[in-house]
PDB file of N, CA and C in Angstrom:
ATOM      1  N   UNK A   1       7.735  -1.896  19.291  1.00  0.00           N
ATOM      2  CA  UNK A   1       7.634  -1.492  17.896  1.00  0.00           C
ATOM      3  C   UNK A   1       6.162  -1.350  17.516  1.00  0.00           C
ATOM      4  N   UNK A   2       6.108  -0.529  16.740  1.00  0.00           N
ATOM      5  CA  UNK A   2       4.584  -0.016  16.473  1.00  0.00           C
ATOM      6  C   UNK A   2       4.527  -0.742  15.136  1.00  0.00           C
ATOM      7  N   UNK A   3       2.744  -1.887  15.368  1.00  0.00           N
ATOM      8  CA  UNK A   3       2.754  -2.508  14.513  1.00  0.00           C
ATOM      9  C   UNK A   3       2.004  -2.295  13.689  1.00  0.00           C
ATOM     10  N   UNK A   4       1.226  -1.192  13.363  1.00  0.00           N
ATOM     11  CA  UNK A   4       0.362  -0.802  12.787  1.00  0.00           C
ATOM     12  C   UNK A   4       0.742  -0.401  11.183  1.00  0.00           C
ATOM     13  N   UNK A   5      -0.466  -0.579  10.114  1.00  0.00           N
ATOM     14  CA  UNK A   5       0.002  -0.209   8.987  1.00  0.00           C
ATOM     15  C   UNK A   5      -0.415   1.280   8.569  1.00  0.00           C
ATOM     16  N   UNK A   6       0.523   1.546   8.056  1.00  0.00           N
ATOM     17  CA  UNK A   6       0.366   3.299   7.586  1.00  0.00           C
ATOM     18  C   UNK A   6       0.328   3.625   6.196  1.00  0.00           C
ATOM     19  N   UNK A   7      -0.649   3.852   5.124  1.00  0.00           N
ATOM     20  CA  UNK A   7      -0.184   4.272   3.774  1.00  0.00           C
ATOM     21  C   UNK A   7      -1.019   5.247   3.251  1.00  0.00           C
ATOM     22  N   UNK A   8      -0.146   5.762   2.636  1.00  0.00           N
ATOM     23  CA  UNK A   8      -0.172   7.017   1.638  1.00  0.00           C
ATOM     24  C   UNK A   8      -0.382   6.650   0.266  1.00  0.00           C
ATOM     25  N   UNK A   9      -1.206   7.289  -0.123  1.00  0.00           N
ATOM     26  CA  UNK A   9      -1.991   6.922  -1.948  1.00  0.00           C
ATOM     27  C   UNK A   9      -1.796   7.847  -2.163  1.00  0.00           C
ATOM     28  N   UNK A  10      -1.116   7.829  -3.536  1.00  0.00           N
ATOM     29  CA  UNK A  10      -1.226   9.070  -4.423  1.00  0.00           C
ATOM     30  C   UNK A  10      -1.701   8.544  -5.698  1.00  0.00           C
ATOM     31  N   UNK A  11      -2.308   9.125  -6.521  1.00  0.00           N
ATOM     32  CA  UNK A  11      -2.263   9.066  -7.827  1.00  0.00           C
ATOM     33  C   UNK A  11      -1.935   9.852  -8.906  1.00  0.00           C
ATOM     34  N   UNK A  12      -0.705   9.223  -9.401  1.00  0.00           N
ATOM     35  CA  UNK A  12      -0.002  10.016 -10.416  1.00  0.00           C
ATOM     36  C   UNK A  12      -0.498   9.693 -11.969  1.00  0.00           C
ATOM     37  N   UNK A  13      -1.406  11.048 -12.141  1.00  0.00           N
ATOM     38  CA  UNK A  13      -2.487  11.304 -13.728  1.00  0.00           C
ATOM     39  C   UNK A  13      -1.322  10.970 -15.008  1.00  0.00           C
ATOM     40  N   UNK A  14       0.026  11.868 -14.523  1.00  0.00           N
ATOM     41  CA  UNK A  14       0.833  11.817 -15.835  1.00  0.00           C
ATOM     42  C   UNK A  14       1.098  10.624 -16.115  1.00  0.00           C
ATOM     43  N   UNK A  15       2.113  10.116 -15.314  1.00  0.00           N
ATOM     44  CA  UNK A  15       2.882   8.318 -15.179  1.00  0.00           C
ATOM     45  C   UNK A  15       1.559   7.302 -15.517  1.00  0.00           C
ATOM     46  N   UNK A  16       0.615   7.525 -15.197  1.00  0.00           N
ATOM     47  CA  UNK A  16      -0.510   6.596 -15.186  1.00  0.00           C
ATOM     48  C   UNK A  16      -0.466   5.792 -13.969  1.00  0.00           C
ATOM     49  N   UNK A  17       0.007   6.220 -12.751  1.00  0.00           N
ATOM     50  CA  UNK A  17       0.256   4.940 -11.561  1.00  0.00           C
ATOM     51  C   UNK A  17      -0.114   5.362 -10.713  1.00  0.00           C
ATOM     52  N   UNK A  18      -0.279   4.648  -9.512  1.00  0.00           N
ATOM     53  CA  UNK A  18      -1.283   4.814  -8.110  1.00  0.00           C
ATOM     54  C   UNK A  18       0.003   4.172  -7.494  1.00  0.00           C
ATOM     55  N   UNK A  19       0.492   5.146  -6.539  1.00  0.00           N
ATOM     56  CA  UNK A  19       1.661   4.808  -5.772  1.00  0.00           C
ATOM     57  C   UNK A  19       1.464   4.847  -4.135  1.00  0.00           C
ATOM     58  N   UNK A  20       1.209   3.604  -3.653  1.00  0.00           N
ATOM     59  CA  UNK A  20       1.180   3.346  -1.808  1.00  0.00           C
ATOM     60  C   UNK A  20       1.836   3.722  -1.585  1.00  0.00           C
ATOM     61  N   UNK A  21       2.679   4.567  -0.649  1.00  0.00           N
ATOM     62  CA  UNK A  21       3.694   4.274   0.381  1.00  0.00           C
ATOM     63  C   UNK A  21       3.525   3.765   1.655  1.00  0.00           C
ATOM     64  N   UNK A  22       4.525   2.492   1.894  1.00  0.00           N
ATOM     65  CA  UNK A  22       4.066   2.117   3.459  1.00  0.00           C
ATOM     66  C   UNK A  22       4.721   2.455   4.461  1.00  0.00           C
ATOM     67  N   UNK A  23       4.346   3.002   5.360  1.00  0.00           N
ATOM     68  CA  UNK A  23       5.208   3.496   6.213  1.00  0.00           C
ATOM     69  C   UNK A  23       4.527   2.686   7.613  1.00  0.00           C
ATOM     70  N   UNK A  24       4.955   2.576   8.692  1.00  0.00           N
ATOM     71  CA  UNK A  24       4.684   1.075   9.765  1.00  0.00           C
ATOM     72  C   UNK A  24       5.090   0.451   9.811  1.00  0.00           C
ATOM     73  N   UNK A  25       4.654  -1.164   9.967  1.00  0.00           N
ATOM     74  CA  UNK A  25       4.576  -2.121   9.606  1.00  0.00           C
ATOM     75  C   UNK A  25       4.168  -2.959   8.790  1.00  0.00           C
ATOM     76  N   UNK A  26       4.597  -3.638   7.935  1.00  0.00           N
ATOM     77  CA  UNK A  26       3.702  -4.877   7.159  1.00  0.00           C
ATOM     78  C   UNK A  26       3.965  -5.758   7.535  1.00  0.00           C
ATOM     79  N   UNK A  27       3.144  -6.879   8.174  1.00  0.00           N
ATOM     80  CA  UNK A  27       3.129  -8.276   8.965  1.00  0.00           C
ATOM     81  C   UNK A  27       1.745  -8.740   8.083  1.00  0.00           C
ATOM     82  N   UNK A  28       2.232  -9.975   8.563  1.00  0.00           N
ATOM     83  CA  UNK A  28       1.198 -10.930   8.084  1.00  0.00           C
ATOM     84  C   UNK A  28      -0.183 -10.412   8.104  1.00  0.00           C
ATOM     85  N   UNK A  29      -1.015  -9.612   9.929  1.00  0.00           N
ATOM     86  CA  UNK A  29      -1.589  -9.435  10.518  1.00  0.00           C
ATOM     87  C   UNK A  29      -2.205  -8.180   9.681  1.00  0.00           C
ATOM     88  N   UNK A  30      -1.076  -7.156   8.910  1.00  0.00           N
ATOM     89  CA  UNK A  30      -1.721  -5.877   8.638  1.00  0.00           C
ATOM     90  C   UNK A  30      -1.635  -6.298   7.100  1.00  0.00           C
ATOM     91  N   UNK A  31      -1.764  -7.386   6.159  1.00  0.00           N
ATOM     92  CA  UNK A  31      -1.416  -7.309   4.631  1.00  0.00           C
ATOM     93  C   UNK A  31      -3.059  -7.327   4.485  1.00  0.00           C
ATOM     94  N   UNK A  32      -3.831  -7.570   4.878  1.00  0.00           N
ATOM     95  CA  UNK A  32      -5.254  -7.575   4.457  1.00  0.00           C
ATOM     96  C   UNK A  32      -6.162  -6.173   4.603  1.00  0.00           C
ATOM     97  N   UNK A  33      -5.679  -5.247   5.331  1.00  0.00           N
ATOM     98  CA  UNK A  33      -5.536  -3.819   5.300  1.00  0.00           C
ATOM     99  C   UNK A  33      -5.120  -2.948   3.944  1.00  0.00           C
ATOM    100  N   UNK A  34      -3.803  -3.579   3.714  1.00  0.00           N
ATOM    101  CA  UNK A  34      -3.438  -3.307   2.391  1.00  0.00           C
ATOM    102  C   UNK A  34      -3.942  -3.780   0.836  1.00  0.00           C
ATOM    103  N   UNK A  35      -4.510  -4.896   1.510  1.00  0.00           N
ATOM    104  CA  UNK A  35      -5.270  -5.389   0.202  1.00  0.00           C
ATOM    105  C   UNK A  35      -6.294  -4.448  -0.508  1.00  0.00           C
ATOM    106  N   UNK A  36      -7.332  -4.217   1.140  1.00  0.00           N
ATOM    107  CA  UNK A  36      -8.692  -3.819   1.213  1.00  0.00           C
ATOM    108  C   UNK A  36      -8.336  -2.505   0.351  1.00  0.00           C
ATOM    109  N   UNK A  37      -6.762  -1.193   0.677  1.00  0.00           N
ATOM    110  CA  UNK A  37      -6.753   0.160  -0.096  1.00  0.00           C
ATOM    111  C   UNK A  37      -6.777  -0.523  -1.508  1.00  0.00           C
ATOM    112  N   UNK A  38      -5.857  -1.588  -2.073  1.00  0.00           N
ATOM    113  CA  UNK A  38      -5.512  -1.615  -3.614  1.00  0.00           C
ATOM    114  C   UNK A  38      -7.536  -2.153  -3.727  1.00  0.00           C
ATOM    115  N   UNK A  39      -7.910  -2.819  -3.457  1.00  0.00           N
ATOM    116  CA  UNK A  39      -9.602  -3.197  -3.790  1.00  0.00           C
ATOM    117  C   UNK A  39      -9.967  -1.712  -4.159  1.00  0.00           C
ATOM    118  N   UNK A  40     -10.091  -1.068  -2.970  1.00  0.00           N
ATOM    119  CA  UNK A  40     -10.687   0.152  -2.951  1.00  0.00           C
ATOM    120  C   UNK A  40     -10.422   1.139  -4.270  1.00  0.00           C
ATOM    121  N   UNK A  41      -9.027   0.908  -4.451  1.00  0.00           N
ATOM    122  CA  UNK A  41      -8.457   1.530  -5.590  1.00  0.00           C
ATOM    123  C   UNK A  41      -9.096   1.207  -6.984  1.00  0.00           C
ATOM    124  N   UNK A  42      -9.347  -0.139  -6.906  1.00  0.00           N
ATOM    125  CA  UNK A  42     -10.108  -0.720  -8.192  1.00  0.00           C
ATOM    126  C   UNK A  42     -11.478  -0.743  -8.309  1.00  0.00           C
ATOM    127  N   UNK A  43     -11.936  -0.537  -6.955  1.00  0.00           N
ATOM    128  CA  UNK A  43     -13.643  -0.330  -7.037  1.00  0.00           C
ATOM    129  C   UNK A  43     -14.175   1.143  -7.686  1.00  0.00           C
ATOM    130  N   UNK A  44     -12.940   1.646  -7.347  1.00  0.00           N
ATOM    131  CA  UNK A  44     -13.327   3.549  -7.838  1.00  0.00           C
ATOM    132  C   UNK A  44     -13.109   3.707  -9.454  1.00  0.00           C
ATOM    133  N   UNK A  45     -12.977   2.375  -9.931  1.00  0.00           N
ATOM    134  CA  UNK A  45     -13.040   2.203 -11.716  1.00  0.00           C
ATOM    135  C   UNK A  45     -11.433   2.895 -12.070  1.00  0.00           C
ATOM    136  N   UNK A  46     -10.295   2.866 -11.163  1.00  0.00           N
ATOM    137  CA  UNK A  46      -9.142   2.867 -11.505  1.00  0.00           C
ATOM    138  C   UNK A  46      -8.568   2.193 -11.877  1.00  0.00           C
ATOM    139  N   UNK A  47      -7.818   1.994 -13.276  1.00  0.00           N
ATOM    140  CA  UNK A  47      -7.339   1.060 -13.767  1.00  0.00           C
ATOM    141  C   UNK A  47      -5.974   1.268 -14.565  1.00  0.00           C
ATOM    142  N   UNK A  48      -5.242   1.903 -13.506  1.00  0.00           N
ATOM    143  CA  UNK A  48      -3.657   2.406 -13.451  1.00  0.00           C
ATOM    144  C   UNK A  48      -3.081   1.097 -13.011  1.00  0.00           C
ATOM    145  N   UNK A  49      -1.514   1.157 -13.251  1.00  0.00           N
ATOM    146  CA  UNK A  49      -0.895   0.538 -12.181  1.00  0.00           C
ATOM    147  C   UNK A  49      -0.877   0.869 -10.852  1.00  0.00           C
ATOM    148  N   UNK A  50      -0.532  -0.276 -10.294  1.00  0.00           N
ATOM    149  CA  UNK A  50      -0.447   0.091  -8.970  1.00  0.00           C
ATOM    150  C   UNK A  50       0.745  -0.158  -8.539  1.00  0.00           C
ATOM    151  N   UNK A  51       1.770   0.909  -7.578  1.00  0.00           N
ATOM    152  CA  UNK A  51       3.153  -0.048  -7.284  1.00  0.00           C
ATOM    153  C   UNK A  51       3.117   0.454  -5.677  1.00  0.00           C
ATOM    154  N   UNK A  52       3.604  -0.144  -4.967  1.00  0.00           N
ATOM    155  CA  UNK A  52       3.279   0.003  -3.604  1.00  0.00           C
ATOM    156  C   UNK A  52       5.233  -0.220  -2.903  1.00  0.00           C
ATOM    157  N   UNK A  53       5.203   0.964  -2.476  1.00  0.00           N
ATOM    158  CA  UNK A  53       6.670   1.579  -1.681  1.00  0.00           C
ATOM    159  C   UNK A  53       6.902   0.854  -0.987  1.00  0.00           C
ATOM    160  N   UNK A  54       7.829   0.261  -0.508  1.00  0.00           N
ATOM    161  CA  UNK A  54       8.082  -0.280   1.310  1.00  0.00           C
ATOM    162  C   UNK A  54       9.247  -0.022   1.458  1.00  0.00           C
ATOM    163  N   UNK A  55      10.265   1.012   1.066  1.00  0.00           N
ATOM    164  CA  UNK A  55      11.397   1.424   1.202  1.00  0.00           C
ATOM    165  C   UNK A  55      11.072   2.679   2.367  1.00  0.00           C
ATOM    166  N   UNK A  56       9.924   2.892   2.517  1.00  0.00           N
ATOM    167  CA  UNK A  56       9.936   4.159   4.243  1.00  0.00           C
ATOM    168  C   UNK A  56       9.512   3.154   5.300  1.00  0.00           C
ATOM    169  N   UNK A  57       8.864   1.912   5.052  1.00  0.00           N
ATOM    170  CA  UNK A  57       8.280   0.946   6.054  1.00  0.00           C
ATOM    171  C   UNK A  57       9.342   0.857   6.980  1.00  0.00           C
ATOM    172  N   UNK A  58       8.512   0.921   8.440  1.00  0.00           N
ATOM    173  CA  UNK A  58       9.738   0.218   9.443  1.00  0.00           C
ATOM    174  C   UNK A  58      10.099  -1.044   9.684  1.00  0.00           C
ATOM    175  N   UNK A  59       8.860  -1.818   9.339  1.00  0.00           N
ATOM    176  CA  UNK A  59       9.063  -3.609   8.909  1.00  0.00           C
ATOM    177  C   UNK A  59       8.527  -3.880   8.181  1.00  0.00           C
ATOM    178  N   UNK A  60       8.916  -4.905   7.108  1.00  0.00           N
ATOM    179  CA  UNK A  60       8.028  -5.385   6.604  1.00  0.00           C
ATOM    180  C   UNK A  60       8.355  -7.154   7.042  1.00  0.00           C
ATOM    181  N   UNK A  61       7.398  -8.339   7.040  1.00  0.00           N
ATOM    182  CA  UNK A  61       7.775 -10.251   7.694  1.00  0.00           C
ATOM    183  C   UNK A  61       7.929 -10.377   6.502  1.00  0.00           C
ATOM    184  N   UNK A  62       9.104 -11.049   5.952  1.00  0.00           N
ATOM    185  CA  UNK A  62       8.677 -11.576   5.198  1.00  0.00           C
ATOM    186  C   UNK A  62       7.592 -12.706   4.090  1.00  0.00           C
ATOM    187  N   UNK A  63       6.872 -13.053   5.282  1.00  0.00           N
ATOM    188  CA  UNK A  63       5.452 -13.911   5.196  1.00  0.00           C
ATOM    189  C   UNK A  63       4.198 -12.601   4.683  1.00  0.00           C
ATOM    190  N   UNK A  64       4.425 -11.667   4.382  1.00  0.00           N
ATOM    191  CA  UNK A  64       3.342 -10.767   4.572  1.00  0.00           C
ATOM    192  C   UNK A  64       3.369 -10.660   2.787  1.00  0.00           C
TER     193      UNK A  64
END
């Protein structure tokens, strides 16, 4: 199984939201990956919601 994390950012202007999709894995190992995009998201003076998909993910641990 491929454990790598995969996500897709969009930002939706109308809704006001910044939507991840994860597609991969999310493990314990790859949640600090995911952190680093939502940081990134907030360093660029975005201040939308953020909601993050894991309904395309191929795993997610529950520890993650």
């Amino acid at each position: 199984m491929d454990q790598t994390l995969q996500a897709h950012v969009k930002l939706d202007v109308v809704s006001d939201v910044v939507r991840i999709s994860v597609r991969g894995s999310l493990t314990q190992a790859s949640r600090p990956a995911l952190m680093q995009i939502i940081q990134r998201v907030r360093r660029m003076g975005i201040i939308s919601h953020i909601r993050v998909d894991l309904g395309l993910a191929a795993f997610v641990e529950s520890s993650a």
